[in-house]
PDB file of N, CA and C in Angstrom:
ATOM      1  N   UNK A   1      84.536  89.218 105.923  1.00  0.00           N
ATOM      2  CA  UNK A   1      84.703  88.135 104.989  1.00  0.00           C
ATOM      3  C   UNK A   1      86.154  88.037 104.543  1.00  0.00           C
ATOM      4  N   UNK A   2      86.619  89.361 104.358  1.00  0.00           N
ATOM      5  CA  UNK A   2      88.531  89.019 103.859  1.00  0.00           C
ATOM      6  C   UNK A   2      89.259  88.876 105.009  1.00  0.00           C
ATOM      7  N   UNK A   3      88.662  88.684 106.108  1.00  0.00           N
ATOM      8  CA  UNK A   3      89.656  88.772 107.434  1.00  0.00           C
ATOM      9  C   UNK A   3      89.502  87.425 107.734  1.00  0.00           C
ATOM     10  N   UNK A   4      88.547  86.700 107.729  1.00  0.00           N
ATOM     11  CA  UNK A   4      88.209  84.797 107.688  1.00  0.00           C
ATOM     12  C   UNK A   4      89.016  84.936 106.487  1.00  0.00           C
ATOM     13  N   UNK A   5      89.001  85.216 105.133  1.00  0.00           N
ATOM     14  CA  UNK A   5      89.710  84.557 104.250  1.00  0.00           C
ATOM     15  C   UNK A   5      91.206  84.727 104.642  1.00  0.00           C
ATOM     16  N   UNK A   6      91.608  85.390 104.989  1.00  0.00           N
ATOM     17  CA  UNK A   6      93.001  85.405 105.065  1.00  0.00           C
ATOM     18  C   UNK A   6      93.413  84.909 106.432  1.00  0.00           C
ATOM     19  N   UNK A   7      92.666  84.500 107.443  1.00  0.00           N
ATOM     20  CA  UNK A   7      93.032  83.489 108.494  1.00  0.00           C
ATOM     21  C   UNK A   7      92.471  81.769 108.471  1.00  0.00           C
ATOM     22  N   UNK A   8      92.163  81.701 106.571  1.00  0.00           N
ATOM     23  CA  UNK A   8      92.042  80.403 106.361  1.00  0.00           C
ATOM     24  C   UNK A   8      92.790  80.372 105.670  1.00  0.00           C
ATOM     25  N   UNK A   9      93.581  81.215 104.921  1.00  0.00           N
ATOM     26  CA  UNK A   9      94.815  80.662 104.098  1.00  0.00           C
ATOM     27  C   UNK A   9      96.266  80.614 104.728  1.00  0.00           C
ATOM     28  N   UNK A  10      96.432  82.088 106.102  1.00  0.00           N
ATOM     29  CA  UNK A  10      97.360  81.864 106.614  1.00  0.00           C
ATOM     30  C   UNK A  10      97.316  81.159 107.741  1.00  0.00           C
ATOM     31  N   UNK A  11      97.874  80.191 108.340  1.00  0.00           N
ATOM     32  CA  UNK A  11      98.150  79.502 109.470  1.00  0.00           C
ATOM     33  C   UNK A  11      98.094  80.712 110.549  1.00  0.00           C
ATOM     34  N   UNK A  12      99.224  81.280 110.724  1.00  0.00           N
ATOM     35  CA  UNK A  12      99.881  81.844 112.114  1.00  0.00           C
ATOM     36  C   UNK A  12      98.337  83.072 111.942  1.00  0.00           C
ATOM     37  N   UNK A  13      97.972  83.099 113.354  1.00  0.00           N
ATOM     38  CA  UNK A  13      97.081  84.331 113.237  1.00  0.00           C
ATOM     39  C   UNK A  13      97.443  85.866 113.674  1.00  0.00           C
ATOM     40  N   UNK A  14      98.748  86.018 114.291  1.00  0.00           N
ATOM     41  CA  UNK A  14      99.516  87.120 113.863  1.00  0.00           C
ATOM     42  C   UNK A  14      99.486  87.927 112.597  1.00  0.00           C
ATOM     43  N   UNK A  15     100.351  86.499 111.516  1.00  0.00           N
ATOM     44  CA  UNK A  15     100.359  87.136 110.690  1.00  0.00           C
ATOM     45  C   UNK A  15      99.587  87.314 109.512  1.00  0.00           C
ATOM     46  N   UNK A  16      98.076  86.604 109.909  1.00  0.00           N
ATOM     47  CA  UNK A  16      97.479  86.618 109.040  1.00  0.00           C
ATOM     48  C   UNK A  16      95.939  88.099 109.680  1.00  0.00           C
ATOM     49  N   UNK A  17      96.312  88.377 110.897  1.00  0.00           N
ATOM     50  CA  UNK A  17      96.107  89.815 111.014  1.00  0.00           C
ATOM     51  C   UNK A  17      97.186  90.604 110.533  1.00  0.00           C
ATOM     52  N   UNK A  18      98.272  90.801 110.334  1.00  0.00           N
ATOM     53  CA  UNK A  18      99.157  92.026 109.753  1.00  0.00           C
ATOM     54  C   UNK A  18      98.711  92.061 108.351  1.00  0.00           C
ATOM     55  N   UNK A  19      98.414  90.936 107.556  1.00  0.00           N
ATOM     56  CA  UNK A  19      98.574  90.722 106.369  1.00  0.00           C
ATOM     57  C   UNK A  19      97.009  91.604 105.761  1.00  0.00           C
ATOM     58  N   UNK A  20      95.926  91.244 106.865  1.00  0.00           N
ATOM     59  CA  UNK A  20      94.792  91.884 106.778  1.00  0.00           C
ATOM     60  C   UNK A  20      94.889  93.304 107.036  1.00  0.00           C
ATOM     61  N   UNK A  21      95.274  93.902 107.964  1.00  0.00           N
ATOM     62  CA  UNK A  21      95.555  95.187 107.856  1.00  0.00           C
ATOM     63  C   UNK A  21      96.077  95.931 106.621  1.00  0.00           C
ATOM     64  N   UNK A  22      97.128  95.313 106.233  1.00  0.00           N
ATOM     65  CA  UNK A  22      98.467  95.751 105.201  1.00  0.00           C
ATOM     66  C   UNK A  22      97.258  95.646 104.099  1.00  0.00           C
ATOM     67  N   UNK A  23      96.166  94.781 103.609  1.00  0.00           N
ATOM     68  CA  UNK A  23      95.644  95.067 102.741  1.00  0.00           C
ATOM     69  C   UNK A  23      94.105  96.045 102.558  1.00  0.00           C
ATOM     70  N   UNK A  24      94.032  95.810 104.063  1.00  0.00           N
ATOM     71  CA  UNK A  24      92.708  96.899 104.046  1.00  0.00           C
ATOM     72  C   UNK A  24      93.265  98.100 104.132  1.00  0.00           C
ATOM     73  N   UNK A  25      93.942  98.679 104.933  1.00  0.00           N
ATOM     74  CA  UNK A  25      94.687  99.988 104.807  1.00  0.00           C
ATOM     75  C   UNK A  25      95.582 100.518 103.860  1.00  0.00           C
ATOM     76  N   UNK A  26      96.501  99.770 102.486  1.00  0.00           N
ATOM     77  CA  UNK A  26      97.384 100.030 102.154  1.00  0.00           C
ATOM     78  C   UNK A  26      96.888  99.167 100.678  1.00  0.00           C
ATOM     79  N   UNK A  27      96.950  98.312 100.243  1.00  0.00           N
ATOM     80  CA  UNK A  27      96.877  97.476  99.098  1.00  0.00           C
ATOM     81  C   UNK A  27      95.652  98.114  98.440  1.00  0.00           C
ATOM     82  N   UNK A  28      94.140  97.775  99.068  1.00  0.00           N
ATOM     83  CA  UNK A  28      93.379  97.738  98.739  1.00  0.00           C
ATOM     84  C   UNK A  28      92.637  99.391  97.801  1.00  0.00           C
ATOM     85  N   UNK A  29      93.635 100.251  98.887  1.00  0.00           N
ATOM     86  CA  UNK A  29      93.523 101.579  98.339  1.00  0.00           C
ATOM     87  C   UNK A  29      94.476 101.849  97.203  1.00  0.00           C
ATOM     88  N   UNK A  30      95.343 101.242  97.224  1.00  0.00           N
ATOM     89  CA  UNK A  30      96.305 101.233  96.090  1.00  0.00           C
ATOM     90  C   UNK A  30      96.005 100.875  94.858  1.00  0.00           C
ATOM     91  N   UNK A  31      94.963  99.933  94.756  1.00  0.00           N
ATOM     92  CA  UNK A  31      94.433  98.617  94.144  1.00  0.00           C
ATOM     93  C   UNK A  31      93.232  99.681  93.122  1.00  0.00           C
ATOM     94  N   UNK A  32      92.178 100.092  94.037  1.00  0.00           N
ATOM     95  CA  UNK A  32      91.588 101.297  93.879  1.00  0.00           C
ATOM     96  C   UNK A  32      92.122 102.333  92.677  1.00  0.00           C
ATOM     97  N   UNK A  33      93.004 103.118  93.529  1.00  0.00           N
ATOM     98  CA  UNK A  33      93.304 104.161  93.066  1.00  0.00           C
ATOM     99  C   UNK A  33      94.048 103.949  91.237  1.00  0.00           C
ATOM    100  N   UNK A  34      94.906 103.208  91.459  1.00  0.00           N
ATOM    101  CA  UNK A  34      95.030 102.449  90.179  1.00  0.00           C
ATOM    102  C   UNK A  34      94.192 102.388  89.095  1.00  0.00           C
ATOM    103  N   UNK A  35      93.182 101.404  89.262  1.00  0.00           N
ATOM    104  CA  UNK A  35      91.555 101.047  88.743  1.00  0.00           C
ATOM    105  C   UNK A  35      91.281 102.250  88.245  1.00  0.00           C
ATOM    106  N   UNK A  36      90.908 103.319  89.293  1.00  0.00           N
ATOM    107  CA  UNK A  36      90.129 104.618  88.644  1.00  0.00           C
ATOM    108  C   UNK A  36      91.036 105.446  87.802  1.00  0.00           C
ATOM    109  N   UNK A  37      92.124 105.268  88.353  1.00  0.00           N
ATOM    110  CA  UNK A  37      93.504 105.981  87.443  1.00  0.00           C
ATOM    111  C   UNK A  37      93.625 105.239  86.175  1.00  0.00           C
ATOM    112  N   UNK A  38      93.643 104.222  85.505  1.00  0.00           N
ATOM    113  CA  UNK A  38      93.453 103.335  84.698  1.00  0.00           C
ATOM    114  C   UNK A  38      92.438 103.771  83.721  1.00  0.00           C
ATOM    115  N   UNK A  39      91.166 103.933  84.373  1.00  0.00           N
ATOM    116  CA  UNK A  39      89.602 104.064  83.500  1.00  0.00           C
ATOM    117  C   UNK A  39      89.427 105.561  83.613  1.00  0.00           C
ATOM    118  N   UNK A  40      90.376 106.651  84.159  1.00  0.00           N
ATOM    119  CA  UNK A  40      90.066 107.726  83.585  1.00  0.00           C
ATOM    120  C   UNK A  40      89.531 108.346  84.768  1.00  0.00           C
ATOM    121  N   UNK A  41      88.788 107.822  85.494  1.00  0.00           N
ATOM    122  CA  UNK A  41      87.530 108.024  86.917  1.00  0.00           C
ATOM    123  C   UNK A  41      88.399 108.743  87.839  1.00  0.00           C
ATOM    124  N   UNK A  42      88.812 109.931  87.990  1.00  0.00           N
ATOM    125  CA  UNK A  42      90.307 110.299  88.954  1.00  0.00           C
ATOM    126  C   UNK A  42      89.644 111.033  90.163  1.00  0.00           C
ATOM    127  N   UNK A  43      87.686 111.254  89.573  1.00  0.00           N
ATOM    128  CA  UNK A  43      87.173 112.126  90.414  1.00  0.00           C
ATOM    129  C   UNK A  43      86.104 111.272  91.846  1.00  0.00           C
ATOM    130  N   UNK A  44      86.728 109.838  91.485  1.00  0.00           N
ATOM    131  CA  UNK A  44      86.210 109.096  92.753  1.00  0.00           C
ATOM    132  C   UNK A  44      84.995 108.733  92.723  1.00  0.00           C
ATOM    133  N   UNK A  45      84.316 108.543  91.429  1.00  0.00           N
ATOM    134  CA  UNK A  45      82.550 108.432  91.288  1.00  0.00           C
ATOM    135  C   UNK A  45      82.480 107.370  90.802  1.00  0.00           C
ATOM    136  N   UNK A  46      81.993 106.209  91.424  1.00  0.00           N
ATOM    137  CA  UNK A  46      82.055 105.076  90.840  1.00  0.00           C
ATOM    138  C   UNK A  46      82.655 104.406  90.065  1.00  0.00           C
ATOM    139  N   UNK A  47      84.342 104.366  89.715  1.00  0.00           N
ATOM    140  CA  UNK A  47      84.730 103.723  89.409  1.00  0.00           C
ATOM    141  C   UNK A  47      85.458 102.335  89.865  1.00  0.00           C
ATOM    142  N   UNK A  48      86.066 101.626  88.985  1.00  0.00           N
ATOM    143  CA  UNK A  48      86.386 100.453  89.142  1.00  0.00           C
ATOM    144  C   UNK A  48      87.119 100.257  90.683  1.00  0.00           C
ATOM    145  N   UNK A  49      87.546 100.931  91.271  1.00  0.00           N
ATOM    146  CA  UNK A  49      87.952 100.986  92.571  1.00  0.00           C
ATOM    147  C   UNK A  49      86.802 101.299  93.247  1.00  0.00           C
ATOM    148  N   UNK A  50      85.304 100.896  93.751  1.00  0.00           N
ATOM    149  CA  UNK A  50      84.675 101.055  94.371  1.00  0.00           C
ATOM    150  C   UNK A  50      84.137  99.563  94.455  1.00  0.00           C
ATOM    151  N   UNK A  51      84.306  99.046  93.648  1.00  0.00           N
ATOM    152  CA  UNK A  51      83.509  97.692  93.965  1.00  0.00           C
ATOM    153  C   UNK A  51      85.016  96.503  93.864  1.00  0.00           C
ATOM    154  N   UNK A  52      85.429  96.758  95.075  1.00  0.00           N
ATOM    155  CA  UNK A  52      86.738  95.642  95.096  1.00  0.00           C
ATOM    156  C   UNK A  52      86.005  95.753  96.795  1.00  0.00           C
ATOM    157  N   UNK A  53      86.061  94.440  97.059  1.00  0.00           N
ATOM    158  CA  UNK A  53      85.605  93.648  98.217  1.00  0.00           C
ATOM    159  C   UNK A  53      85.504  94.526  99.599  1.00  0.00           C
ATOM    160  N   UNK A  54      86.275  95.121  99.959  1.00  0.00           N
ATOM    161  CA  UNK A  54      85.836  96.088 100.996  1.00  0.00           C
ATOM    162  C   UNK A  54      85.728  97.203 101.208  1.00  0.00           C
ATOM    163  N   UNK A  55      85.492  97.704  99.821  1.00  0.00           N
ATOM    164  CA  UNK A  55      84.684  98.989  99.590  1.00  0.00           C
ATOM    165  C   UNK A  55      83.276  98.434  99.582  1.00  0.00           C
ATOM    166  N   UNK A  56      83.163  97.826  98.155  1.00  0.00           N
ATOM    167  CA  UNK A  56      81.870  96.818  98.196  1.00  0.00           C
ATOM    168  C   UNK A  56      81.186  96.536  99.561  1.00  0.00           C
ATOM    169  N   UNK A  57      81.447  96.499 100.787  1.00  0.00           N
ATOM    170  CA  UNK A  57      80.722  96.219 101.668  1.00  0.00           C
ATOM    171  C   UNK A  57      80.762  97.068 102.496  1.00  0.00           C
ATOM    172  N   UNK A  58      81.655  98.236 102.749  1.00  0.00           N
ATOM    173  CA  UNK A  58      81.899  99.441 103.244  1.00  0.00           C
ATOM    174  C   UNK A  58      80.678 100.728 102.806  1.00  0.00           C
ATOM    175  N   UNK A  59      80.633 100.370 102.012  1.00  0.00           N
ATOM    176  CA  UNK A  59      79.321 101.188 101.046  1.00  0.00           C
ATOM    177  C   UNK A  59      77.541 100.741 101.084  1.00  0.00           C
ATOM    178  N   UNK A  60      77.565  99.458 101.662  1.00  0.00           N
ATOM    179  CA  UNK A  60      76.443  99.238 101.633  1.00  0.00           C
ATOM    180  C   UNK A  60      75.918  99.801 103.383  1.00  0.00           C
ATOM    181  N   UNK A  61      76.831 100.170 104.014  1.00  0.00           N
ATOM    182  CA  UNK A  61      76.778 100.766 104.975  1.00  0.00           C
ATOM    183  C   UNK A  61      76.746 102.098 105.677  1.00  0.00           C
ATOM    184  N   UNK A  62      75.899 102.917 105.609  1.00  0.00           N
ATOM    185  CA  UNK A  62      76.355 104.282 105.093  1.00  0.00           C
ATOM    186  C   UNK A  62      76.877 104.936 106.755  1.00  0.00           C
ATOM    187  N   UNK A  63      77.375 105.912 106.454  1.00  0.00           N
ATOM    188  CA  UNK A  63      78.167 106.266 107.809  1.00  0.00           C
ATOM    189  C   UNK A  63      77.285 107.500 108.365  1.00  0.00           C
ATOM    190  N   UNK A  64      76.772 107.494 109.310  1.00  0.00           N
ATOM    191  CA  UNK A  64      75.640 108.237 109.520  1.00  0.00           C
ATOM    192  C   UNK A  64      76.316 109.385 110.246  1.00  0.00           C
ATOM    193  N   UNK A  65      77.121 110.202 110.316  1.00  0.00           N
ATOM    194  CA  UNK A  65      77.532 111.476 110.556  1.00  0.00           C
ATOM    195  C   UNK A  65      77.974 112.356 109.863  1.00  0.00           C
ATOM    196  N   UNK A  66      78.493 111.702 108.784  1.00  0.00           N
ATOM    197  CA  UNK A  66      78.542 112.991 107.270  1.00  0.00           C
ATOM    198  C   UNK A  66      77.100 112.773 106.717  1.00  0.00           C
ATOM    199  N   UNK A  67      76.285 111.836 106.721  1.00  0.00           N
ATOM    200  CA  UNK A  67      75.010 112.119 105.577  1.00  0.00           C
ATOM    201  C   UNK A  67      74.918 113.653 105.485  1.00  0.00           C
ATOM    202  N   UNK A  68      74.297 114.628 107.169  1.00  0.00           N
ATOM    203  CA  UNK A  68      74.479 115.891 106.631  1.00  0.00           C
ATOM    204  C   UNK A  68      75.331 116.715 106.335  1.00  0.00           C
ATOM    205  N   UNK A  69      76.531 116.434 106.549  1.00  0.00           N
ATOM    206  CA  UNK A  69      77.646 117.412 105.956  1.00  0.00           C
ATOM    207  C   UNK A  69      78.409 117.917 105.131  1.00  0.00           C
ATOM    208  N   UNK A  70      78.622 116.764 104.142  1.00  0.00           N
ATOM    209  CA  UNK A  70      79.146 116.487 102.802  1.00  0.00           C
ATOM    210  C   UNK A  70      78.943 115.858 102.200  1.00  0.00           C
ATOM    211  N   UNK A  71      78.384 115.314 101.233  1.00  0.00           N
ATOM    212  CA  UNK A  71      78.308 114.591  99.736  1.00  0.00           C
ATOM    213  C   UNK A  71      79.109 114.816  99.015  1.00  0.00           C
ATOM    214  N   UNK A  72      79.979 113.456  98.986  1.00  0.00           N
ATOM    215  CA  UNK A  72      81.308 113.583  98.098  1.00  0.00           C
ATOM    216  C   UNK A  72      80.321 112.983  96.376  1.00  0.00           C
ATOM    217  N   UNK A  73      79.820 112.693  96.701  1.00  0.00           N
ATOM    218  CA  UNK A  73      79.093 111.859  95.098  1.00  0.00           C
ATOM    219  C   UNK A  73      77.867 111.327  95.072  1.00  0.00           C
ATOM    220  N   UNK A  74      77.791 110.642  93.744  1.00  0.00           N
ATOM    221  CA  UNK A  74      76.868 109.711  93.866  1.00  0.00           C
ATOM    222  C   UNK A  74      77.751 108.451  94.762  1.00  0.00           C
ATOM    223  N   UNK A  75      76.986 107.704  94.881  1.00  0.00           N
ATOM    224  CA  UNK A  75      77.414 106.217  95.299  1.00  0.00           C
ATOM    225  C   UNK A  75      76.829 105.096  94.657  1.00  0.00           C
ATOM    226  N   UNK A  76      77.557 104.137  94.510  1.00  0.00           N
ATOM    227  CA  UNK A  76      76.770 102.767  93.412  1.00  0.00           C
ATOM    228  C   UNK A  76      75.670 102.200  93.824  1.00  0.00           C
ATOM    229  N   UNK A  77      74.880 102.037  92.816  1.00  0.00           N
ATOM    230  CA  UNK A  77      72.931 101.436  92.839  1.00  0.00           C
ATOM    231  C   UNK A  77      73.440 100.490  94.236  1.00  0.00           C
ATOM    232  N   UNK A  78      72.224 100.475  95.418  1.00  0.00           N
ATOM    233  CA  UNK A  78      72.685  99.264  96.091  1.00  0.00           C
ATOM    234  C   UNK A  78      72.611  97.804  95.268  1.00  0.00           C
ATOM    235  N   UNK A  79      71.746  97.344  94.564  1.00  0.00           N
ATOM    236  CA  UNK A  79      71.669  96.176  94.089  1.00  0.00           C
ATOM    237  C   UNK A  79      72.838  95.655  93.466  1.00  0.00           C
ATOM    238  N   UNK A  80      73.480  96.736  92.947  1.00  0.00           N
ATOM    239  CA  UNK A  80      74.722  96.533  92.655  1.00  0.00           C
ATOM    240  C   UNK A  80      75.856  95.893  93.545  1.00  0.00           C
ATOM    241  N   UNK A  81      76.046  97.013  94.491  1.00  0.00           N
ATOM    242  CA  UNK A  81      76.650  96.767  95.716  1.00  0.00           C
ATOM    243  C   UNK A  81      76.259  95.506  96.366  1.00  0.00           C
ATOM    244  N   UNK A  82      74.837  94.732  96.501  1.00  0.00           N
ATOM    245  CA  UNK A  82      74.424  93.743  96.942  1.00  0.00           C
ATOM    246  C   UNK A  82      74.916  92.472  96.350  1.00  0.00           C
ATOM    247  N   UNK A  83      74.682  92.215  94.969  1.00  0.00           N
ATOM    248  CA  UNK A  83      75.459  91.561  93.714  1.00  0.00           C
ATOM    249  C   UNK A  83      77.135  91.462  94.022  1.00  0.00           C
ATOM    250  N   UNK A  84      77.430  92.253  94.190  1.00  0.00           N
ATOM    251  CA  UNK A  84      78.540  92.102  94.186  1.00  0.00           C
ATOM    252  C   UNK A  84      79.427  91.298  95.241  1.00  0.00           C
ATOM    253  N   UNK A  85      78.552  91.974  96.794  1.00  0.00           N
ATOM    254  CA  UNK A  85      79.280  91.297  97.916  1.00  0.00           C
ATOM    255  C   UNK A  85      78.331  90.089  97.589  1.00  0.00           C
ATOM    256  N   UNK A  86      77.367  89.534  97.591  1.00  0.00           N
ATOM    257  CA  UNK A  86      77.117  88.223  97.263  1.00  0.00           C
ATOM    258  C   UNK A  86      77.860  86.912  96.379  1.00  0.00           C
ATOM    259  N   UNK A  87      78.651  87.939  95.020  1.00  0.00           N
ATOM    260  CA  UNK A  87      79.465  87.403  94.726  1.00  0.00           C
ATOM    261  C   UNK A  87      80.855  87.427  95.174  1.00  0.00           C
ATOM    262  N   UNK A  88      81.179  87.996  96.164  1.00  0.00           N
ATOM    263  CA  UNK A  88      82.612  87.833  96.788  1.00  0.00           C
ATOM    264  C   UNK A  88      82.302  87.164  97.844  1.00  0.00           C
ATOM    265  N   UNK A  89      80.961  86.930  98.596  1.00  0.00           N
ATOM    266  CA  UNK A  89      80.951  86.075  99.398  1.00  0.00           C
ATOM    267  C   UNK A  89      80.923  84.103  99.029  1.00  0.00           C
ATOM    268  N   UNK A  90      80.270  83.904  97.948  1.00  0.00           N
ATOM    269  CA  UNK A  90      80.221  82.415  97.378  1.00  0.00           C
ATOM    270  C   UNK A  90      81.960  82.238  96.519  1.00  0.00           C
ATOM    271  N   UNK A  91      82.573  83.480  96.271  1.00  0.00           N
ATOM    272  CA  UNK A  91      83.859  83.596  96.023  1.00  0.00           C
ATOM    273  C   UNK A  91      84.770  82.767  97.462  1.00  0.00           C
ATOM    274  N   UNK A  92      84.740  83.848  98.263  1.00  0.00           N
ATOM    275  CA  UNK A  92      85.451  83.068  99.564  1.00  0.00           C
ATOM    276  C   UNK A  92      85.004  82.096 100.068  1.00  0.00           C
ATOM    277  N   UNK A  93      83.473  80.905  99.818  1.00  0.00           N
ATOM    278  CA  UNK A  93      82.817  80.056 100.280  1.00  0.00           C
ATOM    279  C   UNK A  93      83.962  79.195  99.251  1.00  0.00           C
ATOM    280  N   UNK A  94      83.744  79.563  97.735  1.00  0.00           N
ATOM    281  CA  UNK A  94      84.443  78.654  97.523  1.00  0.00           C
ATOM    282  C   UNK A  94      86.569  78.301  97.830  1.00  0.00           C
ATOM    283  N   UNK A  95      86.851  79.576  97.920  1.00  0.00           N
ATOM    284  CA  UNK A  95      88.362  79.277  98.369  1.00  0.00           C
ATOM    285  C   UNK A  95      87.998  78.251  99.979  1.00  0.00           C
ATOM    286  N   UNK A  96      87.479  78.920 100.719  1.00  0.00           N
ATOM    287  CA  UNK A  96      87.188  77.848 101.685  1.00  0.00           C
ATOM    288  C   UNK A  96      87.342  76.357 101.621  1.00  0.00           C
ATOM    289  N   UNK A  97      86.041  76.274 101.030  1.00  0.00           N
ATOM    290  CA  UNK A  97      85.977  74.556 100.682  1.00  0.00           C
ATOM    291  C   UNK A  97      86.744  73.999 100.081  1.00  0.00           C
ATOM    292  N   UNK A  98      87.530  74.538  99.416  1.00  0.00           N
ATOM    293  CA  UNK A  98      88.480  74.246  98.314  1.00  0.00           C
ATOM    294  C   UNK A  98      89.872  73.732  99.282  1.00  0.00           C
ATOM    295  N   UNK A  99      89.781  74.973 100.224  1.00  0.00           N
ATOM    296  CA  UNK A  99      90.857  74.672 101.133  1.00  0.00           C
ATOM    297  C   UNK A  99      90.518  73.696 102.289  1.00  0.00           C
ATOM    298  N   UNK A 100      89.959  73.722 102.538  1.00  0.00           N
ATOM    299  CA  UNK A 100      89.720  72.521 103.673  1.00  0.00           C
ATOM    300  C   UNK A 100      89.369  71.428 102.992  1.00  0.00           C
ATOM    301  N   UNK A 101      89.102  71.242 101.722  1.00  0.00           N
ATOM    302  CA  UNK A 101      89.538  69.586 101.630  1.00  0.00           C
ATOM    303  C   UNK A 101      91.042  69.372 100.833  1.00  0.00           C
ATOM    304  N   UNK A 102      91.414  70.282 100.831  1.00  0.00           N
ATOM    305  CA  UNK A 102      93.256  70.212 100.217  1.00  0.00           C
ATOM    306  C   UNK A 102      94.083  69.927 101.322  1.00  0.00           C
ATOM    307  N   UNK A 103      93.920  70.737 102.798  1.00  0.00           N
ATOM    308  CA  UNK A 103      94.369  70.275 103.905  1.00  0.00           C
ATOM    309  C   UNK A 103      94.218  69.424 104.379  1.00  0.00           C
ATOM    310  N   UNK A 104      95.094  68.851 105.910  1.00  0.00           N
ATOM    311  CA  UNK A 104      94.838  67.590 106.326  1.00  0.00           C
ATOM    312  C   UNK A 104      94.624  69.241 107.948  1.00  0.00           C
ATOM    313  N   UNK A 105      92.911  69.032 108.387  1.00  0.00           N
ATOM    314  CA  UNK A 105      92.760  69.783 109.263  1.00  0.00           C
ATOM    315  C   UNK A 105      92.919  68.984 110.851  1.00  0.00           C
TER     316      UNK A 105
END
């Protein structure tokens, strides 16, 4: 969903893959770490850096080769997690529409 959003706002699709990378790998963790650094949360358990858009959907997915090895935590209620990407998805529905009738496509 942020990789369509950011190749509907940027034209060139180069750079609107670099721009996606630079924020899934680098921003978004930054963005994060901040958040929980902010609210105190430094020990990675549900704080405000877990539900920013591609964690939020990263999580509703569980990664099936640590289940047995490590448990870093709890992880957020799914309904939560569900709520949430639902609302970042009618979020980017609306930058969408918004943008394609502002353009001349």
């Amino acid at each position: 969903m942020v990789a369509l959003l950011f190749s509907l706002i940027i034209k060139r699709s180069g750079l609107a893959i670099g721009v996606f990378f630079l924020y899934s790998l680098i921003i978004e963790n930054m963005i994060g770490a901040f958040l929980n650094f902010a609210t105190g949360k430094l020990d990675n358990r549900n704080g405000p850096g877990d539900y920013l858009p591609l964690n939020t959907i990263d999580s509703l997915i569980p990664f099936p080769f640590f289940k047995n090895i490590v448990q870093f935590g709890t992880q957020p209620s799914i309904m939560i997690l569900l709520s949430l990407s639902a609302l970042y998805l009618a979020l980017y529905y609306f930058i969408s529409v918004k943008k394609f009738q502002r353009d001349d496509l």
